[in-house]
Protein backbone atom coordinates (compact mmCIF):
# COMPACT_ATOMS: atom_id res chain seq x y z
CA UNK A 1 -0.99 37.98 -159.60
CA UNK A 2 2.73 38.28 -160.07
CA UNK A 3 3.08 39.27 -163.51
CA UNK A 4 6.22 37.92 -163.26
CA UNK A 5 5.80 34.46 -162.54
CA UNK A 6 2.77 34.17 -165.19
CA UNK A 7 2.66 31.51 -167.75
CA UNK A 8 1.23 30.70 -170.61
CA UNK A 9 -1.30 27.68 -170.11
CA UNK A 10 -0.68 24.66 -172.68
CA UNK A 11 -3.10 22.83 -174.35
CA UNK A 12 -2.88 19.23 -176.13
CA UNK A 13 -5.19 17.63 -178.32
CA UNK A 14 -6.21 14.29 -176.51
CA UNK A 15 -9.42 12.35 -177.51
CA UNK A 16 -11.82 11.23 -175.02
CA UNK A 17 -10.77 7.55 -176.05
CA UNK A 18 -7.43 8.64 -175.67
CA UNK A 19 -7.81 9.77 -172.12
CA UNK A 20 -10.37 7.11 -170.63
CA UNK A 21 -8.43 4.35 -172.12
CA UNK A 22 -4.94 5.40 -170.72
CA UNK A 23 -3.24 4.69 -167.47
CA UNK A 24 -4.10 7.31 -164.70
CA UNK A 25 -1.80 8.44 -162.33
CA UNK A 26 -2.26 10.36 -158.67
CA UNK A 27 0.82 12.69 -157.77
CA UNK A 28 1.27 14.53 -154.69
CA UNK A 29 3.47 18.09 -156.01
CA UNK A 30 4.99 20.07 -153.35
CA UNK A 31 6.51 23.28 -153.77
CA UNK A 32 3.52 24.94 -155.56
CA UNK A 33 2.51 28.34 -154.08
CA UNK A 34 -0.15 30.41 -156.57
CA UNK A 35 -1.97 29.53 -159.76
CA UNK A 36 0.84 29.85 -162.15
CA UNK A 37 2.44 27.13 -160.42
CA UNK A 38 -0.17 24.98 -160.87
CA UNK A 39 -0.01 25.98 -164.47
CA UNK A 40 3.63 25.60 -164.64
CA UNK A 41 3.54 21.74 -163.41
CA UNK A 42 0.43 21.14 -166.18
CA UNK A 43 2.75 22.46 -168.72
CA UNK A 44 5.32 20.27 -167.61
CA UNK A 45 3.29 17.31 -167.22
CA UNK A 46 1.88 17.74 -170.89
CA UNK A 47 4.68 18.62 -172.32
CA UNK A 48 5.66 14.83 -172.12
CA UNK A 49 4.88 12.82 -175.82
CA UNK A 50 2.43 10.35 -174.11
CA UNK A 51 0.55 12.50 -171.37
CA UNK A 52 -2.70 12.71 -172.92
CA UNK A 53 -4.71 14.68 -170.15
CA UNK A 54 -3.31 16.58 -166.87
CA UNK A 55 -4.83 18.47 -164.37
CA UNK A 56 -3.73 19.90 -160.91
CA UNK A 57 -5.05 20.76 -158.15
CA UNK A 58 -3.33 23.65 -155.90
CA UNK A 59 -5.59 23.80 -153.15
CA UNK A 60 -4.98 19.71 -153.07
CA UNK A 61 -1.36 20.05 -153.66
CA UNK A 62 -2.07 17.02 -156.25
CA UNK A 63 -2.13 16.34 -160.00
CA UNK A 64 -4.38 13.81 -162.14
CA UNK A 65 -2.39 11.98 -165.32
CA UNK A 66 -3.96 10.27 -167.81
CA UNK A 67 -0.80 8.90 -170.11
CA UNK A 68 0.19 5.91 -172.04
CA UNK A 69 2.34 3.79 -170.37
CA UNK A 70 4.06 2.90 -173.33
CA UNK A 71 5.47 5.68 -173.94
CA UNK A 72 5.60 7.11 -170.57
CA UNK A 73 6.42 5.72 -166.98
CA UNK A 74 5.46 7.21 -163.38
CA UNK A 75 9.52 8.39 -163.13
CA UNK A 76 9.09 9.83 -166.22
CA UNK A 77 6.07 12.04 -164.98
CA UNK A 78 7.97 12.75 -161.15
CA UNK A 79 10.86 13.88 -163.53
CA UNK A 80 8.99 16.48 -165.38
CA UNK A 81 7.30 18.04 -162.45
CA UNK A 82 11.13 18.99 -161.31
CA UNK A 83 11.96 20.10 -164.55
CA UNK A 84 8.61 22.96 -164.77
CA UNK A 85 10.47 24.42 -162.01
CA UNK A 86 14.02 24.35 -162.69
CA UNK A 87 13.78 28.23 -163.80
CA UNK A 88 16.30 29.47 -160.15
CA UNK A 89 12.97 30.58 -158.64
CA UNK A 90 10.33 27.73 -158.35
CA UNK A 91 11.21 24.34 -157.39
CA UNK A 92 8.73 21.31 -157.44
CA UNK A 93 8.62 17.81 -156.21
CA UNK A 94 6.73 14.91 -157.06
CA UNK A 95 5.54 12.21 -155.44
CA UNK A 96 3.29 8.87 -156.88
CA UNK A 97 0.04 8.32 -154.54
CA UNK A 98 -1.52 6.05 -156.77
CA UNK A 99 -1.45 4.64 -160.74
């Protein structure tokens, strides 16, 4: 592990009404290369008031939302995946499969 590159894995406190009653989202991220990638996108994707739930999936190269759409939209997820790696060394990209 690069002990450079490590992060610091978020957590959020989401309800399990929360999460099964809000909208899901499938993305397709490109650009992630080692665990702390992954970690740095669910950071990002969390970090959004709204996201209730994410996970990703590295070996997939894909992410699971669970979110309110009131308060969040599928650009507003894409948007944050770029953002996790706007640090000059990572860079990420989003793309919606399914919601």
């Amino acid at each position: 592990m690069d002990k450079n590159c490590y992060v610091e894995p978020m957590n959020k406190d989401s309800n399990a009404d929360q999460i099964r009653n809000g909208e899901n989202a499938l993305l397709r991220i490109l650009g992630m290369g080692c665990e702390n990638c992954a970690t740095r996108v669910r950071n990002g994707l969390l970090s959004l008031e709204g996201v209730y739930a994410a996970e990703v999936y590295l070996n997939m190269a894909m992410a699971e939302v669970s979110f309110d759409n009131q308060k969040v939209s599928a650009k507003m997820l894409v948007e944050a995946v770029a953002r996790a790696g706007n640090d000059g060394r990572h860079e990420y990209r989003a793309e919606l499969v399914a919601a």
